[in-house]
C-alpha atoms as a PDB file:
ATOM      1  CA  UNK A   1       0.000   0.000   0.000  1.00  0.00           C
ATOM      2  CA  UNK A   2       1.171   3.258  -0.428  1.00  0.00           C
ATOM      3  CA  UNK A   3       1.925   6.085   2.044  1.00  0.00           C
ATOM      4  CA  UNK A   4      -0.835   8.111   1.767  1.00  0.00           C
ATOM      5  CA  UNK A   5      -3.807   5.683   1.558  1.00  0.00           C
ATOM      6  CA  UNK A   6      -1.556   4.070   5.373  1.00  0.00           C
ATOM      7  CA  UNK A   7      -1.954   7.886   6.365  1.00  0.00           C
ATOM      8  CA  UNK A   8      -5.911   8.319   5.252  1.00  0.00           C
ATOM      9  CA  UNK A   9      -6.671   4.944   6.625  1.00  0.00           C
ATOM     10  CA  UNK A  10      -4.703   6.003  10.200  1.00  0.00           C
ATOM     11  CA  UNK A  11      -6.297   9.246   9.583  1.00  0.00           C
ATOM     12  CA  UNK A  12      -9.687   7.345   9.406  1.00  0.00           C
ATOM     13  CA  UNK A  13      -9.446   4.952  12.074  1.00  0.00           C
ATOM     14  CA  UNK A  14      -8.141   7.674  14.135  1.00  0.00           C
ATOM     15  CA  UNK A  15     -11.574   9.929  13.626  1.00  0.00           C
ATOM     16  CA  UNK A  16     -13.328   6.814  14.316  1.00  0.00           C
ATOM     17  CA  UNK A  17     -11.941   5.806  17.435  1.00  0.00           C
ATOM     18  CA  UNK A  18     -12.120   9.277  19.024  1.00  0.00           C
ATOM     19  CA  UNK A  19     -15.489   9.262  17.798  1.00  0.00           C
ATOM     20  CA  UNK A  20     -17.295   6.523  20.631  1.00  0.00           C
ATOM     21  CA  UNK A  21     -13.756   7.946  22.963  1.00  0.00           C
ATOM     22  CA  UNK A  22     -15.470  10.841  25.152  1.00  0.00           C
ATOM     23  CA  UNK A  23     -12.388  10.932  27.433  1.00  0.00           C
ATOM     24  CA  UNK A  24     -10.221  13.101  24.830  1.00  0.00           C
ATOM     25  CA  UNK A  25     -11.858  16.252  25.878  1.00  0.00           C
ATOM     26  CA  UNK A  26     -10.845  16.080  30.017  1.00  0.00           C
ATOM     27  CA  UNK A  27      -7.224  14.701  28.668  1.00  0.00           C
ATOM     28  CA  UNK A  28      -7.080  18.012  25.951  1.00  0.00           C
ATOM     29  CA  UNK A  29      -7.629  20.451  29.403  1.00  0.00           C
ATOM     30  CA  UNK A  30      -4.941  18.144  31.124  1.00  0.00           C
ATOM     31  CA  UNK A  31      -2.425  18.750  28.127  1.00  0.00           C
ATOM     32  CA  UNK A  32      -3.565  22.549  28.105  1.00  0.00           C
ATOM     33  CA  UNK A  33      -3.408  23.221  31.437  1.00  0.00           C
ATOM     34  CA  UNK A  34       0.455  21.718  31.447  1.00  0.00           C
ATOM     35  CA  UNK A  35       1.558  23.574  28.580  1.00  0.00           C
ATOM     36  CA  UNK A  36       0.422  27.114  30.535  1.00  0.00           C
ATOM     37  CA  UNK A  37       2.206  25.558  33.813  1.00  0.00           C
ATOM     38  CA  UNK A  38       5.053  24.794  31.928  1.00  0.00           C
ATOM     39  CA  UNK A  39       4.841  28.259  30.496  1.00  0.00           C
ATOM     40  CA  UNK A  40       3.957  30.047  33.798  1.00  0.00           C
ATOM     41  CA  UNK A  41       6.732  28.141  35.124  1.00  0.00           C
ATOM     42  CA  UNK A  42       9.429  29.676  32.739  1.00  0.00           C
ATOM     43  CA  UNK A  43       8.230  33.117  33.348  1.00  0.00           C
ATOM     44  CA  UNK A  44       8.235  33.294  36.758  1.00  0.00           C
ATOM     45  CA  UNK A  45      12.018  32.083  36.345  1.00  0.00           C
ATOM     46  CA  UNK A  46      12.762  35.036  34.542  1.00  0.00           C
ATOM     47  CA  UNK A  47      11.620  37.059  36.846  1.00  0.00           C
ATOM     48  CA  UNK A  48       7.842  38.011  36.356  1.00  0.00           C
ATOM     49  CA  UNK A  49       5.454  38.115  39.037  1.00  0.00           C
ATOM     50  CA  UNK A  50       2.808  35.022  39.832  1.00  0.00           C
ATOM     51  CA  UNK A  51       0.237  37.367  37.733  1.00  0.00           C
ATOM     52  CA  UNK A  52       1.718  38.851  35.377  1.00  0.00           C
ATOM     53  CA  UNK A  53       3.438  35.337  34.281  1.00  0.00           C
ATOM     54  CA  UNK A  54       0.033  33.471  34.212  1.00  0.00           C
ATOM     55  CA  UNK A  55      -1.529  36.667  31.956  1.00  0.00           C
ATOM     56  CA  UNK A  56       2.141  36.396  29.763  1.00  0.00           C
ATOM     57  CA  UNK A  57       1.428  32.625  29.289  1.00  0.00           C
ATOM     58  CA  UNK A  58      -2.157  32.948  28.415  1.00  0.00           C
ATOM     59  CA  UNK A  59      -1.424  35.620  25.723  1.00  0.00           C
ATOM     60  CA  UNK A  60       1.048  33.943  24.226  1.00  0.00           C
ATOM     61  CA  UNK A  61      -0.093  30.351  24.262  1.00  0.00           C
ATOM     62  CA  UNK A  62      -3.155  31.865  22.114  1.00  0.00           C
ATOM     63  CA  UNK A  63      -7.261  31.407  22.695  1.00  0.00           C
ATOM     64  CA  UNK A  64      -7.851  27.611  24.666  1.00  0.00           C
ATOM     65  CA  UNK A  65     -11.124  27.687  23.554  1.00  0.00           C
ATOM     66  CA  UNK A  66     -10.166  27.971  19.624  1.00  0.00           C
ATOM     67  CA  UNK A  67      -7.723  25.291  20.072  1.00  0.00           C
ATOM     68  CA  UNK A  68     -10.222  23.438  21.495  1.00  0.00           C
ATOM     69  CA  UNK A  69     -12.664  23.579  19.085  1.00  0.00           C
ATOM     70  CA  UNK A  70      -9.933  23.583  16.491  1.00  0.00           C
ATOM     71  CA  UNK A  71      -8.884  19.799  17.948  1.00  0.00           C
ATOM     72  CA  UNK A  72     -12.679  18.926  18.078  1.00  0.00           C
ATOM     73  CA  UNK A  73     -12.790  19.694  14.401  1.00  0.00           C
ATOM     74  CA  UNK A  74      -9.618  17.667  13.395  1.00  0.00           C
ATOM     75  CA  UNK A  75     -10.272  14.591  15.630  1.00  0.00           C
ATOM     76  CA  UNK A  76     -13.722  13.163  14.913  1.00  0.00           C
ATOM     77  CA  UNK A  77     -16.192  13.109  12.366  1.00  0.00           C
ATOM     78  CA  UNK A  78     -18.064  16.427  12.304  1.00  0.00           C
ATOM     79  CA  UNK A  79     -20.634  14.961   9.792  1.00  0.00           C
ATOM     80  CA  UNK A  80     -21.677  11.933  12.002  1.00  0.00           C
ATOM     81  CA  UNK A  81     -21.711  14.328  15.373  1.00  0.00           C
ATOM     82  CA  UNK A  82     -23.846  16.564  13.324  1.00  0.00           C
ATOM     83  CA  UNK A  83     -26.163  14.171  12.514  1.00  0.00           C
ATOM     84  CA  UNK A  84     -26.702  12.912  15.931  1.00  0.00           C
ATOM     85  CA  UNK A  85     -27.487  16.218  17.219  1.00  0.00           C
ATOM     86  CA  UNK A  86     -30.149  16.434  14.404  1.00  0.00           C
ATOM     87  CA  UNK A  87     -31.516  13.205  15.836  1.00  0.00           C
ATOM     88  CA  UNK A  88     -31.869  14.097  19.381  1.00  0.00           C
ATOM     89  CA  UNK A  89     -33.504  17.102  18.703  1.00  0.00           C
ATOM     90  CA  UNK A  90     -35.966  15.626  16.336  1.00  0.00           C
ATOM     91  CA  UNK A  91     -36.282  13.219  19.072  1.00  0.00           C
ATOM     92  CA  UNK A  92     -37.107  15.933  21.521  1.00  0.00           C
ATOM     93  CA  UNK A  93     -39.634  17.658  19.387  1.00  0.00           C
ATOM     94  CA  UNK A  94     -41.352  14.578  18.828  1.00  0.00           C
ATOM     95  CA  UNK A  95     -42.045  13.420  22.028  1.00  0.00           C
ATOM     96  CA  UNK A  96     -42.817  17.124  22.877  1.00  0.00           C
ATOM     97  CA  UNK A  97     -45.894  17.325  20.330  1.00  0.00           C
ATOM     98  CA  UNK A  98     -46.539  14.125  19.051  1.00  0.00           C
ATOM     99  CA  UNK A  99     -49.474  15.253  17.091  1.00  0.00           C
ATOM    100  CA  UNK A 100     -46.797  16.731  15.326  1.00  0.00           C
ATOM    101  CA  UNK A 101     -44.965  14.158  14.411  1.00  0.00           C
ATOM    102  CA  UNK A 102     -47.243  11.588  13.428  1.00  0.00           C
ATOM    103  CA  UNK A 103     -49.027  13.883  11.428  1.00  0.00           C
ATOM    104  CA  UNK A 104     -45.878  14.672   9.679  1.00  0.00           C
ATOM    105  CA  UNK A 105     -44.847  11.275   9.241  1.00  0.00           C
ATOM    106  CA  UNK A 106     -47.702  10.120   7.840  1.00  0.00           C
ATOM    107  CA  UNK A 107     -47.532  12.891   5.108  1.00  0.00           C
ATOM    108  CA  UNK A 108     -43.933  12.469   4.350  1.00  0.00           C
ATOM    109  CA  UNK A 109     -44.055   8.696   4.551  1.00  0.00           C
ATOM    110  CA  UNK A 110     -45.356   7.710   1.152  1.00  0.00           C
ATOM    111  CA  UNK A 111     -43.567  10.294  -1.140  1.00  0.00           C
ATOM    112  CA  UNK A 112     -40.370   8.002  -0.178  1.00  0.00           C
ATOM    113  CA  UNK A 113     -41.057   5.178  -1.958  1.00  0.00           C
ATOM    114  CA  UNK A 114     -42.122   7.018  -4.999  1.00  0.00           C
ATOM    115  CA  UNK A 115     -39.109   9.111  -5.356  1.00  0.00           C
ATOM    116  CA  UNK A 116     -37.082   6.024  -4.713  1.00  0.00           C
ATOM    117  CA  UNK A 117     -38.778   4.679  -8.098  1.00  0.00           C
ATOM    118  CA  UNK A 118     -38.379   7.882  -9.672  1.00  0.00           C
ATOM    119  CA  UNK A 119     -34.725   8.295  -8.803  1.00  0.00           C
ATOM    120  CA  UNK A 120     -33.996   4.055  -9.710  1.00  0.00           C
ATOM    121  CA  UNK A 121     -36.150   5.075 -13.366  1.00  0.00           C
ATOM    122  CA  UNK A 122     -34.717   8.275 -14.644  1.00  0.00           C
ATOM    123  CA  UNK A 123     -31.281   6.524 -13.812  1.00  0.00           C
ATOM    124  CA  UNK A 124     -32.467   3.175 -15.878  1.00  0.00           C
ATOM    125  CA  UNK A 125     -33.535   6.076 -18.626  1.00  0.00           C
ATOM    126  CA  UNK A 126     -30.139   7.885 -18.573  1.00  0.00           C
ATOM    127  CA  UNK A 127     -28.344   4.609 -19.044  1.00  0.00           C
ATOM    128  CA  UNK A 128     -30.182   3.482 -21.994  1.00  0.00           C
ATOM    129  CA  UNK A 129     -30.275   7.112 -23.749  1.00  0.00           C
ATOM    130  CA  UNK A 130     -26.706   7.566 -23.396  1.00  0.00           C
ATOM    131  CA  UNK A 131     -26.562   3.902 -25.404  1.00  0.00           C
ATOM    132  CA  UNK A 132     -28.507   5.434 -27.965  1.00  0.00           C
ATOM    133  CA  UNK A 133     -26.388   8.464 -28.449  1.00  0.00           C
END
């Protein structure tokens, strides 16, 4: 295999582990909170006061909570996290007004089948006219 399908493959096994891994976030603020230490640490040995080193470190060290998100991003798979939210709070609205929903299932219901047929025809059609052409 070559190099970069290894690296999407360890890219993609990576997303999906720290996908069903909720730990990653409390060991992110452990990393975090070492690097400023560190960096506090370094500052006070040149000098700075207890203050003025933590507000030095924090400045420098950039925003935690874009990193954060920025990790968040990188590290699972935004598409299937997205999708469960949608699911819980379609959940939530349906057992809030369940008129609702059934009412709304039963009119969305049988348009899927159809446009299942349509979609499996018109591709049947496009196949056999581009034979023709």
């Amino acid at each position: 295999m070559s190099s970069s399908l290894m690296d999407l493959l360890r890219m993609l096994v990576s997303r999906c582990t720290a996908f069903f891994r909720r730990r990653l976030d409390a060991d992110l603020d452990e990393e975090l909170r070492a690097h400023i230490d560190l960096a506090i640490a370094e500052n006070r040995k040149m000098g700075v006061s207890d203050s003025a080193a933590r507000t030095k470190a924090l400045v420098e060290f950039g925003g935690i909570t874009q990193i954060k998100e920025e990790y968040r991003r990188q590290r699972g798979l935004p598409f299937m996290e997205t999708l469960l939210q949608d699911l819980h709070y379609a959940r939530r609205q349906f057992v809030r007004s369940p008129g609702f929903a059934v009412s709304a299932i039963l009119t969305l219901a049988p348009a899927q089948p159809s446009s299942a047929l349509w979609r499996v025809w018109s591709w049947r059609l496009c196949l056999t006219h581009r034979r023709i052409a």
